[in-house]
C-alpha atoms as a PDB file:
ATOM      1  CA  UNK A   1      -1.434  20.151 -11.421  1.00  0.00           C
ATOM      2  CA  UNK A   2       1.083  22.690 -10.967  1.00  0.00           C
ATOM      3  CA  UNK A   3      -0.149  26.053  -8.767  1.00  0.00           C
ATOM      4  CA  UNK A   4       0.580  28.129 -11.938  1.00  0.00           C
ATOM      5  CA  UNK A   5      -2.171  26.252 -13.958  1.00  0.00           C
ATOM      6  CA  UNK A   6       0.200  24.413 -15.893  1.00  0.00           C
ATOM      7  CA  UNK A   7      -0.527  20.697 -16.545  1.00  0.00           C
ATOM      8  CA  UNK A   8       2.617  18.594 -15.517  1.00  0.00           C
ATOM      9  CA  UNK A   9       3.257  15.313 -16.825  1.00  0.00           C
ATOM     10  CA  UNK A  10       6.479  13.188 -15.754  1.00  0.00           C
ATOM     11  CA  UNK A  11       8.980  12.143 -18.375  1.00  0.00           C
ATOM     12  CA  UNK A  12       8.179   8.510 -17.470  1.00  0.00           C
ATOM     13  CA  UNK A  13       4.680   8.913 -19.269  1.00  0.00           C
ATOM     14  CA  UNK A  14       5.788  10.932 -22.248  1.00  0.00           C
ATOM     15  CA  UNK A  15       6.015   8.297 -24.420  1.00  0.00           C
ATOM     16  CA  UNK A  16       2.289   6.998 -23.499  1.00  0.00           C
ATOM     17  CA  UNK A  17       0.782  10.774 -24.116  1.00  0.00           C
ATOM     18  CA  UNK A  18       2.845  10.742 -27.617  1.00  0.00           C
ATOM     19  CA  UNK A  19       0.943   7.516 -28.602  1.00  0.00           C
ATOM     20  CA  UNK A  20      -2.501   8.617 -27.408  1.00  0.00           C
ATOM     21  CA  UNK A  21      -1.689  12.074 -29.490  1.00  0.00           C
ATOM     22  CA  UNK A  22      -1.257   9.817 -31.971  1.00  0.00           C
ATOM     23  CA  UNK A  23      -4.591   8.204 -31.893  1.00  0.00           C
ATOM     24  CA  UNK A  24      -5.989  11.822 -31.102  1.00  0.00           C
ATOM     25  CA  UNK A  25      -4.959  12.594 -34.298  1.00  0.00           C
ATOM     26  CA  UNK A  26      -5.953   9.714 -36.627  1.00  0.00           C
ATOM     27  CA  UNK A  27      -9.110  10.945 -35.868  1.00  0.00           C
ATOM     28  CA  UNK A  28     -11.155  13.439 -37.360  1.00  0.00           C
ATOM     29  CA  UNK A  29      -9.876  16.502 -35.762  1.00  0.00           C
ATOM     30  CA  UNK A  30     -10.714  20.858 -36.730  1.00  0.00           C
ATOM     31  CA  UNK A  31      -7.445  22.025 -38.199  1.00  0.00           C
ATOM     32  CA  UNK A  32      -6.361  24.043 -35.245  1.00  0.00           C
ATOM     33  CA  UNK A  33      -6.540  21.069 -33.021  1.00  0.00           C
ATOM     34  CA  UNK A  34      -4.409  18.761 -35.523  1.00  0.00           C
ATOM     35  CA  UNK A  35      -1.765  21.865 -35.389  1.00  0.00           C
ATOM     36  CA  UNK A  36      -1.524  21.463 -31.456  1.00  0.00           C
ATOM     37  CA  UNK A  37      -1.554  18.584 -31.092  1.00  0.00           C
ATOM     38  CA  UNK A  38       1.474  18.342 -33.508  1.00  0.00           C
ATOM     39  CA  UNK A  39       3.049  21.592 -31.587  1.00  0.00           C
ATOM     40  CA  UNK A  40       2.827  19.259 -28.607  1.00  0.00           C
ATOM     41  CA  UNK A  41       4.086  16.009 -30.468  1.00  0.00           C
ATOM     42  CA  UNK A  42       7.037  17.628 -31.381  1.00  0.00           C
ATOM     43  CA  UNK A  43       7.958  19.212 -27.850  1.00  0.00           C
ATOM     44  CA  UNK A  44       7.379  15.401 -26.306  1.00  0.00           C
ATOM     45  CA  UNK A  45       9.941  14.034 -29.175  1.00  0.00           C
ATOM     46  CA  UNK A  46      12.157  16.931 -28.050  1.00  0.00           C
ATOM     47  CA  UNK A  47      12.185  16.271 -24.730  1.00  0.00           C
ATOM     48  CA  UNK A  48      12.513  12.402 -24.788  1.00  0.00           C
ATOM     49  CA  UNK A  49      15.569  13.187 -27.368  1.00  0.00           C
ATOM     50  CA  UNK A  50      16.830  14.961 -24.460  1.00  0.00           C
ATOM     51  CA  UNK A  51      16.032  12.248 -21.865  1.00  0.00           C
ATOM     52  CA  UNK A  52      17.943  10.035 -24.020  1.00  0.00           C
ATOM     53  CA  UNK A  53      20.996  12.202 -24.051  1.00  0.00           C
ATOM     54  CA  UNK A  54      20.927  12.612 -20.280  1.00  0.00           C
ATOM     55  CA  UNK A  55      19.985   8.786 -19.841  1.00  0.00           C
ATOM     56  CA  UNK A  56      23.061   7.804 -22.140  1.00  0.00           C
ATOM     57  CA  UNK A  57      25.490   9.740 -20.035  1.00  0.00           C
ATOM     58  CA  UNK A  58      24.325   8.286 -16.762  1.00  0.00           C
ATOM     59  CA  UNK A  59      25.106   4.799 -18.447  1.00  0.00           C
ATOM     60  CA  UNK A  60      28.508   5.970 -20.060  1.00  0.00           C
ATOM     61  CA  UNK A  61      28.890   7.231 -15.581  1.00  0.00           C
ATOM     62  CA  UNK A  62      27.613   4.201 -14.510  1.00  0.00           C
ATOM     63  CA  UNK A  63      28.107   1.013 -16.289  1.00  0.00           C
ATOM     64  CA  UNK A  64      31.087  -0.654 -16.905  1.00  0.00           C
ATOM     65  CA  UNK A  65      32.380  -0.920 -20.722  1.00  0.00           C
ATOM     66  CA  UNK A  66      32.614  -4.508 -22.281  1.00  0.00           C
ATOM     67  CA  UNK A  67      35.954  -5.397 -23.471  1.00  0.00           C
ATOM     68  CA  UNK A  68      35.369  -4.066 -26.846  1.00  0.00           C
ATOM     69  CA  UNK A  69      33.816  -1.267 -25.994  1.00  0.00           C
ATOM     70  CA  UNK A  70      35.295   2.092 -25.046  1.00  0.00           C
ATOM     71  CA  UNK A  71      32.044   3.758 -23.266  1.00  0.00           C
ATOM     72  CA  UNK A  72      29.408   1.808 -21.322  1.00  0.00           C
ATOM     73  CA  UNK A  73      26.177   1.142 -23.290  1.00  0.00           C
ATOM     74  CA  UNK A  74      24.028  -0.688 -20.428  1.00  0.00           C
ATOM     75  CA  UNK A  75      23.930  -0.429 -16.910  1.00  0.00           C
ATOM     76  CA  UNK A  76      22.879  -4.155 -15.037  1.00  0.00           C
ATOM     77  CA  UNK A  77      22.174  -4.953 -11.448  1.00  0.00           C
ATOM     78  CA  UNK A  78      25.328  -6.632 -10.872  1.00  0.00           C
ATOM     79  CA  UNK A  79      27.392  -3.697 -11.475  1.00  0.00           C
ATOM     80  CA  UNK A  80      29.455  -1.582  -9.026  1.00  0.00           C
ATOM     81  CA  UNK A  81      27.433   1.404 -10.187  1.00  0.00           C
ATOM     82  CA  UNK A  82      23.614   0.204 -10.250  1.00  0.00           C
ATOM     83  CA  UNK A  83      22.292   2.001  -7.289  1.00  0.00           C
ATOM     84  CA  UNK A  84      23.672   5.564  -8.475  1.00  0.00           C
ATOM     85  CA  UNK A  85      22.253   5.085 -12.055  1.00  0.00           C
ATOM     86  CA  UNK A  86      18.852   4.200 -10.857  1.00  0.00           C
ATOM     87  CA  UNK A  87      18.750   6.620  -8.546  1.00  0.00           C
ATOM     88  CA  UNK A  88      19.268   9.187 -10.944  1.00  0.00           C
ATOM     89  CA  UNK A  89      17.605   7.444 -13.508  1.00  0.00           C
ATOM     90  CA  UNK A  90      14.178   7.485 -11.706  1.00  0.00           C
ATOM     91  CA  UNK A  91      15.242  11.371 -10.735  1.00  0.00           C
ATOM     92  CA  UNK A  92      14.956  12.359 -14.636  1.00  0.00           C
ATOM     93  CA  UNK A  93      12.034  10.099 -15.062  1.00  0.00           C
ATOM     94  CA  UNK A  94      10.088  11.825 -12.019  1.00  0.00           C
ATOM     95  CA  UNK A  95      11.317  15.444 -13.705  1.00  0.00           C
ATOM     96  CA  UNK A  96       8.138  17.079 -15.396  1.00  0.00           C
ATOM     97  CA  UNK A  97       7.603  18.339 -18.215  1.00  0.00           C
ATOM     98  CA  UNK A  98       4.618  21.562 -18.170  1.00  0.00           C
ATOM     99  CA  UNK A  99       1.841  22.024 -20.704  1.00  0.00           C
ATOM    100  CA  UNK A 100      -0.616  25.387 -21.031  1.00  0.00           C
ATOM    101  CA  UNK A 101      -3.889  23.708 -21.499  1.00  0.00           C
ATOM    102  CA  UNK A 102      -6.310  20.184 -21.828  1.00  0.00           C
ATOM    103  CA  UNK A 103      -7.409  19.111 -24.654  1.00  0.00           C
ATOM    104  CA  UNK A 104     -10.998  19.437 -24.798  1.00  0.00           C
ATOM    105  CA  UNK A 105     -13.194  16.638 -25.954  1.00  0.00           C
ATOM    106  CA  UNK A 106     -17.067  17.177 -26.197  1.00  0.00           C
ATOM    107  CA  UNK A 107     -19.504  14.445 -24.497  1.00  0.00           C
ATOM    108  CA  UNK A 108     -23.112  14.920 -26.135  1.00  0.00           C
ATOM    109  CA  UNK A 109     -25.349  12.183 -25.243  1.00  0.00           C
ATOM    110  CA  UNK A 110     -23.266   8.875 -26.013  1.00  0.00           C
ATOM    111  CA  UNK A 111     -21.112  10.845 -28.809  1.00  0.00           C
ATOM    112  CA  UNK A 112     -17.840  12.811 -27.842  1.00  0.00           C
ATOM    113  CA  UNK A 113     -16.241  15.099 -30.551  1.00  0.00           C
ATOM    114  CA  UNK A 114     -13.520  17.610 -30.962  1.00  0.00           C
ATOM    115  CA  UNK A 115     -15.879  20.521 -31.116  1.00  0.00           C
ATOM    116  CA  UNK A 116     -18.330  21.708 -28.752  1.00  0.00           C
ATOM    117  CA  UNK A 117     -21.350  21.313 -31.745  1.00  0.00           C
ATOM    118  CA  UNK A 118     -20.323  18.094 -33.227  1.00  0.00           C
ATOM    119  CA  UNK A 119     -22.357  15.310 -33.980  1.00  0.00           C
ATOM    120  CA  UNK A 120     -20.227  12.939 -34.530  1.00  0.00           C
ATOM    121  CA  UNK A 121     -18.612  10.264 -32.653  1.00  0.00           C
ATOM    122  CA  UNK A 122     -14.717  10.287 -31.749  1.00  0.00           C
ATOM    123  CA  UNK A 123     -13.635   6.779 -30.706  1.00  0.00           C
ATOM    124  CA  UNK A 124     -10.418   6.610 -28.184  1.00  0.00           C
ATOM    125  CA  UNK A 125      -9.373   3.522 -27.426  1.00  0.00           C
ATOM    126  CA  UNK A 126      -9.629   3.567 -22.848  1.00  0.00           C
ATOM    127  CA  UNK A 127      -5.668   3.411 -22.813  1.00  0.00           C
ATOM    128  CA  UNK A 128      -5.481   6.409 -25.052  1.00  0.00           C
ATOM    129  CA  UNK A 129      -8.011   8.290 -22.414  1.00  0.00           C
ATOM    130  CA  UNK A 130      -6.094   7.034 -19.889  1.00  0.00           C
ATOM    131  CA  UNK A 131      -2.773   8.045 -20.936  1.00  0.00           C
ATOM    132  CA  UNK A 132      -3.918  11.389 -21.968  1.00  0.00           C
ATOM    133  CA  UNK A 133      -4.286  11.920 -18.149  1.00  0.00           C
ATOM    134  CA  UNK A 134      -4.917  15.383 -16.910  1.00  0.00           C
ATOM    135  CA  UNK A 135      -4.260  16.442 -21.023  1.00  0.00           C
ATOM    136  CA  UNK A 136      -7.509  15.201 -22.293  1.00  0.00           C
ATOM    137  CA  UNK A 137     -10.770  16.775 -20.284  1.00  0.00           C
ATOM    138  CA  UNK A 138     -14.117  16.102 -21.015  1.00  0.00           C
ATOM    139  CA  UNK A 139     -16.858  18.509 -20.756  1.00  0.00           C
ATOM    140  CA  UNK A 140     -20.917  17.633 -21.226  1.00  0.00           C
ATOM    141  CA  UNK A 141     -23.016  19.383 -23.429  1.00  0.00           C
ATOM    142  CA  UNK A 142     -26.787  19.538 -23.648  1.00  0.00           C
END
């Protein structure tokens, strides 16, 4: 985490948060959490829109056009320009992306929930814990 208290999570994993907020969400969730967790959604598709802009020019930089092509559209290993375009590629994947706060999911006894007084069980599939990383923290109640 960030010294500013920011949670930072690579581009490589934004598209395994933006399924786990998925699954966060198909669950029953209070109506403020559903909002944020569409606010963040929508910054994530955002940002891998712009990932995919800066991704396509490295290729268009990098590979070499077919015949019937005027701009690159894949970059192989046996090109001249493979080493540069994974370099840089794994530079924009290793670029982070900064979020304010966790989301906070409630342990009581053996049932977790999106409020700190609720009863009733919230089932996350382990990848979709996993993959929530430093996003999803769990606190214990009595």
């Amino acid at each position: 985490m960030p010294s500013n208290g920011k949670i930072a999570v690579s581009n490589g994993e934004l598209a395994a948060l933006q399924v786990a907020l998925r699954e966060c969400g198909s669950t029953k969730v209070p109506m403020k959490l559903a909002l944020r967790i569409v606010e963040v959604q929508r910054q994530i598709k955002s940002r891998m829109s712009d990932i995919s802009e800066l991704n396509n020019g490295l290729v268009a930089e990098h590979g070499v056009p077919k015949e019937d092509e005027d701009v690159a559209t894949q970059v192989s290993s046996d090109m001249p320009g493979w080493t540069s375009y994974l370099t840089a590629f794994n530079e924009l994947m290793a670029a982070e992306m900064l979020f304010d706060e966790p989301f906070m999911l409630y342990e009581k006894e053996d049932s977790y929930g999106w409020t700190p007084d609720a009863d009733g069980a919230v089932e996350l599939t382990a990848n979709t814990i996993f993959d929530m990383g430093d996003l999803l923290e769990v606190e214990k109640k009595k």
